[in-house]
PDB file of N, CA and C in Angstrom:
ATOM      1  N   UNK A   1      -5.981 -44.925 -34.395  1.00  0.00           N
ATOM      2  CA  UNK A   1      -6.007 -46.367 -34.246  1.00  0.00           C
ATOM      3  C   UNK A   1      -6.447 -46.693 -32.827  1.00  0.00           C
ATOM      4  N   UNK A   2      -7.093 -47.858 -32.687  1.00  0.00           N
ATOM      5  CA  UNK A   2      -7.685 -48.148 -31.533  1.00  0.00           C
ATOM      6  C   UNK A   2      -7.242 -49.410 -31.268  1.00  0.00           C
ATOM      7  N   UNK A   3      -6.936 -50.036 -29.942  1.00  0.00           N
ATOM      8  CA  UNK A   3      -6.201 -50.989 -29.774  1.00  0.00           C
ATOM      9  C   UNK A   3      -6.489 -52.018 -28.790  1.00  0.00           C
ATOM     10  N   UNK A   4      -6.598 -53.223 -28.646  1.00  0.00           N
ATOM     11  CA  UNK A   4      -7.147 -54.178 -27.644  1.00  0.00           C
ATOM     12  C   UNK A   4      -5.779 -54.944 -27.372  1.00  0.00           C
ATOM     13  N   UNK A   5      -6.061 -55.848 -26.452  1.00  0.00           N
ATOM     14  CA  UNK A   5      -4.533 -56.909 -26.547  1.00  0.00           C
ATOM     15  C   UNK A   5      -4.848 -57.968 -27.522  1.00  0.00           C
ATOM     16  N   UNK A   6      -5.597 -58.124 -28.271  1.00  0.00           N
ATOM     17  CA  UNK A   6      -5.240 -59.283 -29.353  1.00  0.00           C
ATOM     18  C   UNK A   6      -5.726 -58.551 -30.839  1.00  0.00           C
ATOM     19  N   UNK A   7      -6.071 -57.463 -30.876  1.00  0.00           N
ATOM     20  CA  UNK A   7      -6.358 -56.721 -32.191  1.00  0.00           C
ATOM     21  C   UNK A   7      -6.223 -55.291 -32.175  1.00  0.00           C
ATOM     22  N   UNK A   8      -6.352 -54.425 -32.952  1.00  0.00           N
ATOM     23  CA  UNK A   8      -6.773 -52.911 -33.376  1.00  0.00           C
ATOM     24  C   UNK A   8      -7.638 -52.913 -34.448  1.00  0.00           C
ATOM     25  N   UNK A   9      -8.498 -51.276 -34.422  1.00  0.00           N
ATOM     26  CA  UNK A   9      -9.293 -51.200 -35.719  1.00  0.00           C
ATOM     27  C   UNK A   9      -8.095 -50.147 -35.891  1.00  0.00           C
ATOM     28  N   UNK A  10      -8.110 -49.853 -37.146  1.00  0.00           N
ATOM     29  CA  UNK A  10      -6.756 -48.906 -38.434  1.00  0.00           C
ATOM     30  C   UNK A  10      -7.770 -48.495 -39.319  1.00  0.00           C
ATOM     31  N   UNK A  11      -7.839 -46.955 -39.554  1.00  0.00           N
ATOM     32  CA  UNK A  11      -8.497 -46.332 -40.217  1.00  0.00           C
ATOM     33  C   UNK A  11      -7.197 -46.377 -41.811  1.00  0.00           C
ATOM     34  N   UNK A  12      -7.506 -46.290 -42.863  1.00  0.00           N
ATOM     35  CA  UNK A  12      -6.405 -45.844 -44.177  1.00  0.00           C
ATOM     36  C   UNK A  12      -7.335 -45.453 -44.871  1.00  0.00           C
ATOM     37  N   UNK A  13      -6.394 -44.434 -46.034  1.00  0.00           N
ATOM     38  CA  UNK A  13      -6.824 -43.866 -46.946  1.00  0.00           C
ATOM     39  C   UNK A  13      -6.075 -44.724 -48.293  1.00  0.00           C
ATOM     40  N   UNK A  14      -5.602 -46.137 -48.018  1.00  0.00           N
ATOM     41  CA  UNK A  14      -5.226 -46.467 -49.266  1.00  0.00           C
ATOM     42  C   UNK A  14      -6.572 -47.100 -50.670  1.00  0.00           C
ATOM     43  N   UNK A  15      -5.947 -46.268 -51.653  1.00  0.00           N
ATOM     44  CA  UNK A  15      -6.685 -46.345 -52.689  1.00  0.00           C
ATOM     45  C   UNK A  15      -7.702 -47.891 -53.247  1.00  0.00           C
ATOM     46  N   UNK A  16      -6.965 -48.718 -53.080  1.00  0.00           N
ATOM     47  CA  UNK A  16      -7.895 -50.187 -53.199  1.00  0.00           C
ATOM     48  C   UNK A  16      -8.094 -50.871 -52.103  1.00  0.00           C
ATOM     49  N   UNK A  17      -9.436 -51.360 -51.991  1.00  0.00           N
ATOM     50  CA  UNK A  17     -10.045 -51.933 -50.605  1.00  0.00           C
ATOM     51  C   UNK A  17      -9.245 -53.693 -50.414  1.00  0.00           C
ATOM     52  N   UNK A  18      -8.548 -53.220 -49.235  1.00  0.00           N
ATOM     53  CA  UNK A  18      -7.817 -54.729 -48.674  1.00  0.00           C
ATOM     54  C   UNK A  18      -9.038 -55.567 -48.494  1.00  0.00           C
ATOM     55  N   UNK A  19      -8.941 -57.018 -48.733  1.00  0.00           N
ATOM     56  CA  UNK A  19     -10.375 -58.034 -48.383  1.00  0.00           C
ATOM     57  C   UNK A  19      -9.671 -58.732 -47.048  1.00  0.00           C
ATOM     58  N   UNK A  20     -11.258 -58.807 -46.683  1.00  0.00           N
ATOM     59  CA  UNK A  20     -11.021 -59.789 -45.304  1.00  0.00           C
ATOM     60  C   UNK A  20      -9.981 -61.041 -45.022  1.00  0.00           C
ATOM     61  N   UNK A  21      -9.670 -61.740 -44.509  1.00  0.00           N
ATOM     62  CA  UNK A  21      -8.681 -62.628 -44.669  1.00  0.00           C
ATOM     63  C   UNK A  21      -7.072 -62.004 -44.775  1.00  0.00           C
ATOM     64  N   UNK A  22      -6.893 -60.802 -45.873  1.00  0.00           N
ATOM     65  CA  UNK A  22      -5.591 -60.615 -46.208  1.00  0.00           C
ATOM     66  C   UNK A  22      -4.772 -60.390 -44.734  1.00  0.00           C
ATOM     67  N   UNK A  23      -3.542 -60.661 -44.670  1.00  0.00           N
ATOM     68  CA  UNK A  23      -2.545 -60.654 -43.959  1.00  0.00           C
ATOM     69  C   UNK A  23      -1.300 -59.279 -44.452  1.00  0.00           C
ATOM     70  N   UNK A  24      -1.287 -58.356 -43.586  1.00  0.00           N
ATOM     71  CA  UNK A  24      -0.528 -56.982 -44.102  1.00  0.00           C
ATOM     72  C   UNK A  24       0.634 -56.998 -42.886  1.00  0.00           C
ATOM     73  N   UNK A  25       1.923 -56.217 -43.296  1.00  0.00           N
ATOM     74  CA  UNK A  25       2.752 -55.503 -42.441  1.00  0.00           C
ATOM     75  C   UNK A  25       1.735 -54.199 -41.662  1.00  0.00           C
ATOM     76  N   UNK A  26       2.268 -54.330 -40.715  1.00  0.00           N
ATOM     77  CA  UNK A  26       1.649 -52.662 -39.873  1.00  0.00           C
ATOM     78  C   UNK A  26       2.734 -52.194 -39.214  1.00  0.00           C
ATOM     79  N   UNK A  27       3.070 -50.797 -39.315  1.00  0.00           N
ATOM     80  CA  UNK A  27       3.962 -50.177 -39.007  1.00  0.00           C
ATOM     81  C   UNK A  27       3.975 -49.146 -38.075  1.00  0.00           C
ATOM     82  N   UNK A  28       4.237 -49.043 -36.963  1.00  0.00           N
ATOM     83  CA  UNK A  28       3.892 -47.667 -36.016  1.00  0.00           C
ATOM     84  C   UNK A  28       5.018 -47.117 -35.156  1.00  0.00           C
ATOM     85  N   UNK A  29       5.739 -45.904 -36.395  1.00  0.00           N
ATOM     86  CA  UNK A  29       7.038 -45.261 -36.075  1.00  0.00           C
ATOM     87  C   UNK A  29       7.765 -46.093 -36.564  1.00  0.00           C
ATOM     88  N   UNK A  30       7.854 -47.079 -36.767  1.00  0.00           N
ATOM     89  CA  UNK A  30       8.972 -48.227 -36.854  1.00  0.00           C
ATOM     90  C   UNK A  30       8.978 -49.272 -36.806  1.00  0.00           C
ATOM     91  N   UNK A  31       7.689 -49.014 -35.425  1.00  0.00           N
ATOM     92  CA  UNK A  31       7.537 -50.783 -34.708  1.00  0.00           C
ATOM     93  C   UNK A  31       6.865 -51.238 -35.251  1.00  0.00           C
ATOM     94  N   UNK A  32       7.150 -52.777 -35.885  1.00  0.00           N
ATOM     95  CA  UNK A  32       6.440 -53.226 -37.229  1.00  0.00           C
ATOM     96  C   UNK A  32       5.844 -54.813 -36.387  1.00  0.00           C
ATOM     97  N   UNK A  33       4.410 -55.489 -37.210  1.00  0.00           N
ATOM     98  CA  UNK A  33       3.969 -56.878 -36.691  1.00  0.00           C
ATOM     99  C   UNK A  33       3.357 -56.537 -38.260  1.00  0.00           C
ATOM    100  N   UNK A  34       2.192 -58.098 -38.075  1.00  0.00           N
ATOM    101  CA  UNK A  34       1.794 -58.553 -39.089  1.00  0.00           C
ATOM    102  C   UNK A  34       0.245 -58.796 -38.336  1.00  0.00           C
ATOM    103  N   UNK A  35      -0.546 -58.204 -39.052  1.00  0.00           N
ATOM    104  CA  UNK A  35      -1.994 -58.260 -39.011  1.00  0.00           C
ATOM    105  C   UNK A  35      -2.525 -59.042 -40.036  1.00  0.00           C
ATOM    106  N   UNK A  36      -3.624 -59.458 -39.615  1.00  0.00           N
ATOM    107  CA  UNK A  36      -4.837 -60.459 -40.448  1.00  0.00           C
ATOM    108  C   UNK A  36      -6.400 -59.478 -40.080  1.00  0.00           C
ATOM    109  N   UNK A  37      -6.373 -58.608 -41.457  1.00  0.00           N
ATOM    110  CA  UNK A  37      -8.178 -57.886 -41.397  1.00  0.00           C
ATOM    111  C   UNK A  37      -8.956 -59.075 -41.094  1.00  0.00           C
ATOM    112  N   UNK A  38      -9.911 -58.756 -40.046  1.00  0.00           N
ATOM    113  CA  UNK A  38     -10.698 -59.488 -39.953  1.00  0.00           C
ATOM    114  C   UNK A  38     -12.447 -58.730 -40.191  1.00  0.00           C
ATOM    115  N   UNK A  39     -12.384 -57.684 -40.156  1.00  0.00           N
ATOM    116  CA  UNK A  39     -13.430 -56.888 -40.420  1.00  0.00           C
ATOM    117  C   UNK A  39     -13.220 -55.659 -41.248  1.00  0.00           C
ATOM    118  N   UNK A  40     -14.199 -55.143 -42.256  1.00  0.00           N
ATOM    119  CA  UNK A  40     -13.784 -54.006 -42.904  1.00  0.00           C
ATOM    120  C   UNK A  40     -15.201 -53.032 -42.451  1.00  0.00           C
ATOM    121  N   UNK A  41     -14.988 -52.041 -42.186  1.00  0.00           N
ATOM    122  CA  UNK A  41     -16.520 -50.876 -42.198  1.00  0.00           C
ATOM    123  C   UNK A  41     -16.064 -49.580 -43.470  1.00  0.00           C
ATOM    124  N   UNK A  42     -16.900 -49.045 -43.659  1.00  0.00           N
ATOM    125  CA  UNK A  42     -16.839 -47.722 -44.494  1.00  0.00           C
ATOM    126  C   UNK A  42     -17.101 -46.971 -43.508  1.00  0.00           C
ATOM    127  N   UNK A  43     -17.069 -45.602 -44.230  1.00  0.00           N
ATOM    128  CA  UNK A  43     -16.826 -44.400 -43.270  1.00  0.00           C
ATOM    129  C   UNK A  43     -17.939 -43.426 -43.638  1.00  0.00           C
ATOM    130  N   UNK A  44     -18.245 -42.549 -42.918  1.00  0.00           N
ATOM    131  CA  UNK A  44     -19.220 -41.276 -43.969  1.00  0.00           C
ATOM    132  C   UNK A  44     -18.372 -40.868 -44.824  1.00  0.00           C
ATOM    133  N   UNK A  45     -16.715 -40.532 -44.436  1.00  0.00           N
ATOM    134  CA  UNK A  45     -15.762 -40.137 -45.605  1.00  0.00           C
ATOM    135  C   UNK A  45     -15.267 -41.294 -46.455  1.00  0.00           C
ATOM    136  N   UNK A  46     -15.903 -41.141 -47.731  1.00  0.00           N
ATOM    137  CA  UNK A  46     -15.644 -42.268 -48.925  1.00  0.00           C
ATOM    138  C   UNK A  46     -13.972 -42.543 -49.462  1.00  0.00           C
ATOM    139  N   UNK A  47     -13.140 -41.968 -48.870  1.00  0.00           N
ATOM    140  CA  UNK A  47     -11.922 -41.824 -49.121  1.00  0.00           C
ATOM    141  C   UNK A  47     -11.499 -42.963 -47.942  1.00  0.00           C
ATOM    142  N   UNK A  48     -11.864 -43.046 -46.760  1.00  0.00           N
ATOM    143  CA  UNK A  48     -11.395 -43.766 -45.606  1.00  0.00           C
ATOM    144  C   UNK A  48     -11.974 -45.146 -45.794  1.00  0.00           C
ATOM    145  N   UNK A  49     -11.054 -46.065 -45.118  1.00  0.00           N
ATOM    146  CA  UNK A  49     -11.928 -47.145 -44.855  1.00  0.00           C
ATOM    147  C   UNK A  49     -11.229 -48.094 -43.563  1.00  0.00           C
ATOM    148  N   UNK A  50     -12.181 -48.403 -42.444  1.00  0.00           N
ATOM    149  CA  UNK A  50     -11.553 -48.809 -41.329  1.00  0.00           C
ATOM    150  C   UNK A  50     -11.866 -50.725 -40.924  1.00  0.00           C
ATOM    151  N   UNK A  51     -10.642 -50.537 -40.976  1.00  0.00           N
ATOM    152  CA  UNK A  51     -10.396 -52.572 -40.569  1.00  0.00           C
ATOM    153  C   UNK A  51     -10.180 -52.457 -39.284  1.00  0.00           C
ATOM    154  N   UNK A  52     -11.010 -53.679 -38.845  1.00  0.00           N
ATOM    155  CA  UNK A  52     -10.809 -54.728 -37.732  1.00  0.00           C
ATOM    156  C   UNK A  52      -9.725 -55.512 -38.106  1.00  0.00           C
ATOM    157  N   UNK A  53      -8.638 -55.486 -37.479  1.00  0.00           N
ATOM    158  CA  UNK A  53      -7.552 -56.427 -37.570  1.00  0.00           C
ATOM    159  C   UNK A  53      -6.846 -57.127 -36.196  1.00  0.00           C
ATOM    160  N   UNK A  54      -6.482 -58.491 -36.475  1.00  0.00           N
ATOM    161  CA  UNK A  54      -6.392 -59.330 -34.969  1.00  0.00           C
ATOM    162  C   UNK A  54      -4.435 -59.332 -35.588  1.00  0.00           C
ATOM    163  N   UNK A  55      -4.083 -59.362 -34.519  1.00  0.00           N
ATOM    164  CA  UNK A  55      -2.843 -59.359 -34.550  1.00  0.00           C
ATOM    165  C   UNK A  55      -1.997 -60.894 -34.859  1.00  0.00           C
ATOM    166  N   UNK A  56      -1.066 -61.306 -35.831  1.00  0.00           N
ATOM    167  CA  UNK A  56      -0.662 -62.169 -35.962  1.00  0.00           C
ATOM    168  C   UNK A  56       0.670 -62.241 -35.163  1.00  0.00           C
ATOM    169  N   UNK A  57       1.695 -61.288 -35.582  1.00  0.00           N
ATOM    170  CA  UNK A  57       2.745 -61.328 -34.928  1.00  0.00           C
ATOM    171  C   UNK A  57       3.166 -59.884 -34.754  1.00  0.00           C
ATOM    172  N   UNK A  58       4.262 -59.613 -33.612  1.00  0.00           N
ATOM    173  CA  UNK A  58       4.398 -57.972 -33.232  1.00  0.00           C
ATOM    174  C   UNK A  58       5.536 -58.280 -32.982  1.00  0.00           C
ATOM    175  N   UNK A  59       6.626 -57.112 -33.090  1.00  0.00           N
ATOM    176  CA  UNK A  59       7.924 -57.387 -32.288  1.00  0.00           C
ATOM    177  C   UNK A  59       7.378 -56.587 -31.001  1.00  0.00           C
ATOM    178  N   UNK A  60       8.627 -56.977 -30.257  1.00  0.00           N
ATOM    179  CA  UNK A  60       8.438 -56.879 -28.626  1.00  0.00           C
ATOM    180  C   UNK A  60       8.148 -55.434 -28.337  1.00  0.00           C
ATOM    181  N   UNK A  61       8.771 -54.347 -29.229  1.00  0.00           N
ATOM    182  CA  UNK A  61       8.777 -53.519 -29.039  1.00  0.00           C
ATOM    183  C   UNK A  61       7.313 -52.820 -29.239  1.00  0.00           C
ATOM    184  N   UNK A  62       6.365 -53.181 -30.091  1.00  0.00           N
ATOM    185  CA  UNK A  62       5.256 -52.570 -30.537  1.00  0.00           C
ATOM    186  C   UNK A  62       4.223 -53.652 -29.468  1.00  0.00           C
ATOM    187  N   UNK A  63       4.513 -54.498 -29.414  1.00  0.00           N
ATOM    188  CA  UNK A  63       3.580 -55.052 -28.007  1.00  0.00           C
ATOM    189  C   UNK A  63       3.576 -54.228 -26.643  1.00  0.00           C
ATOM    190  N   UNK A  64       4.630 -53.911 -26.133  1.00  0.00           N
ATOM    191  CA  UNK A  64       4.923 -53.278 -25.466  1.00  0.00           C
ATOM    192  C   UNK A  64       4.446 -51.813 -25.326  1.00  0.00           C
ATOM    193  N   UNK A  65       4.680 -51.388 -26.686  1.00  0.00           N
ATOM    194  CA  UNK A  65       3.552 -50.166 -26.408  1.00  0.00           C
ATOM    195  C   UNK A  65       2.124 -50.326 -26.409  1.00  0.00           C
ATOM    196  N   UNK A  66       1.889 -51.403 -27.305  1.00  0.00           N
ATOM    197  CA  UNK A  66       0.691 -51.696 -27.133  1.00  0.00           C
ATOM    198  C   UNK A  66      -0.270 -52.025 -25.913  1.00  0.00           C
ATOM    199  N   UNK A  67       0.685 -52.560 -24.808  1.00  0.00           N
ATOM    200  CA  UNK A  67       0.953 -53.013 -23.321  1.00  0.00           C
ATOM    201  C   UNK A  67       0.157 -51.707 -23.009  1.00  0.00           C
ATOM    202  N   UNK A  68       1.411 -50.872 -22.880  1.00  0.00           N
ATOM    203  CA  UNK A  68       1.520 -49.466 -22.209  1.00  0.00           C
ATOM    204  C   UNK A  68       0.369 -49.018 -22.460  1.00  0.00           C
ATOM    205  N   UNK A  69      -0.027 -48.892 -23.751  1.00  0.00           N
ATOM    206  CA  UNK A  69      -1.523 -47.850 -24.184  1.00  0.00           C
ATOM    207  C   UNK A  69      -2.427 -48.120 -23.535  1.00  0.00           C
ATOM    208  N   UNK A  70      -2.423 -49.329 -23.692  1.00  0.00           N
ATOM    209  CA  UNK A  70      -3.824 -50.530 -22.935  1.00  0.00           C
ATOM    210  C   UNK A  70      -3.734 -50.174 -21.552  1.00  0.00           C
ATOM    211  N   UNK A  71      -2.533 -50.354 -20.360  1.00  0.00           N
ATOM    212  CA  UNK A  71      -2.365 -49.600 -19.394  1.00  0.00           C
ATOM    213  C   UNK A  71      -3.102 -48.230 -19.018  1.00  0.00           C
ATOM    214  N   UNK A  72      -2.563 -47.375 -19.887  1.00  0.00           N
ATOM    215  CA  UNK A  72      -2.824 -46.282 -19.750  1.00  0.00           C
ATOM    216  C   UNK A  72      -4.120 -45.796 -19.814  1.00  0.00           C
ATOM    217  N   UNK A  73      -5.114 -45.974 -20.846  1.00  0.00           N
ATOM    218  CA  UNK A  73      -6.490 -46.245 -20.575  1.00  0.00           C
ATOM    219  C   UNK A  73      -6.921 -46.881 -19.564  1.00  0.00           C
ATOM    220  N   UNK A  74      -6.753 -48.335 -19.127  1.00  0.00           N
ATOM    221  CA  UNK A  74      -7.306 -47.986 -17.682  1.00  0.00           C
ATOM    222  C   UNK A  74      -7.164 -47.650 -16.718  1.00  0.00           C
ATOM    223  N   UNK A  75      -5.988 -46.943 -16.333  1.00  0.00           N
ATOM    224  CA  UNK A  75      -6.179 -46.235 -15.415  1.00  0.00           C
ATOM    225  C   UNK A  75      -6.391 -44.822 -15.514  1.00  0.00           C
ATOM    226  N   UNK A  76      -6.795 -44.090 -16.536  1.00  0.00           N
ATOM    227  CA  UNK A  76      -7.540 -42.883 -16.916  1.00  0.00           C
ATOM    228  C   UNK A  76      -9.014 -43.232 -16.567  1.00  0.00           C
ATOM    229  N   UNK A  77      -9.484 -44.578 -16.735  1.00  0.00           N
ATOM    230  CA  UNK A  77     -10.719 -45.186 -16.768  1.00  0.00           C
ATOM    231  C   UNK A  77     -11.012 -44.828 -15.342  1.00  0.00           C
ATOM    232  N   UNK A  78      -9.731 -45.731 -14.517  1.00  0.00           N
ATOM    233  CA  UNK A  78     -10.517 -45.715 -13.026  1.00  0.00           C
ATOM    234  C   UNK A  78     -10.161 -44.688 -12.658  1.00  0.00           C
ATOM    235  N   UNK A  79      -9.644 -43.397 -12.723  1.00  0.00           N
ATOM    236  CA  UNK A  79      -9.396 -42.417 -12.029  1.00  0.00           C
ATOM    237  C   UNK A  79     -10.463 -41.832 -12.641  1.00  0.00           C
ATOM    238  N   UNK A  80     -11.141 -41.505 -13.743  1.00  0.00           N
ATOM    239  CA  UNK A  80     -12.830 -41.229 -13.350  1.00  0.00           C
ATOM    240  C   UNK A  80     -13.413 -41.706 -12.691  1.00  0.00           C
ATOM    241  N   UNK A  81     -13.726 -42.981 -13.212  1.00  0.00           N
ATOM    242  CA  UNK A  81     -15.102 -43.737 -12.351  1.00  0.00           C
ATOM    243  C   UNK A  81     -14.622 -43.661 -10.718  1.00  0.00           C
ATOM    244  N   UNK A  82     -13.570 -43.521 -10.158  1.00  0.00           N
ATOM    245  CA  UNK A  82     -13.426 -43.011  -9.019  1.00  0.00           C
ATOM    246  C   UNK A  82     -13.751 -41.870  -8.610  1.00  0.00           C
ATOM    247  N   UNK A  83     -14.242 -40.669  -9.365  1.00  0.00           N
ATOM    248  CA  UNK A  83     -14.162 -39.322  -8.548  1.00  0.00           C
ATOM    249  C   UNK A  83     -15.875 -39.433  -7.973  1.00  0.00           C
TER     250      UNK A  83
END
């Protein structure tokens, strides 16, 4: 999963294709919010299929990591582009 501060793309292998618009639970470890797909792509693997989704609501706790991740990439970022 890949993550911005107002969305993620989410790769799944669930069997019927979610449509744009729908509104889903998302769950990570525990920490649960509510997404709205806003984009769908296919994959070379026909089993996968990866959404653009903007975030509706998050508990504090999964923002927070979400925080952190986002953190953490950039400063992996600038400690390259620094050397």
């Amino acid at each position: 999963m890949e993550v911005s501060s107002t969305g993620a793309r989410v790769m799944s292998r669930w069997p019927s294709r979610i449509e744009v618009g729908t509104w889903m639970e998302l769950d990570v470890d525990g920490d649960r919010g509510v997404v709205k797909v806003r984009r769908i792509a296919d994959t070379k693997d026909p089993s996968v299929t990866v959404y653009g989704v903007a975030f509706v609501m998050l508990t504090p706790r999964l923002r927070a990591r979400i925080d952190e991740t986002i953190a953490a990439h950039l400063e992996r970022d600038l400690a390259t582009s620094s050397r």
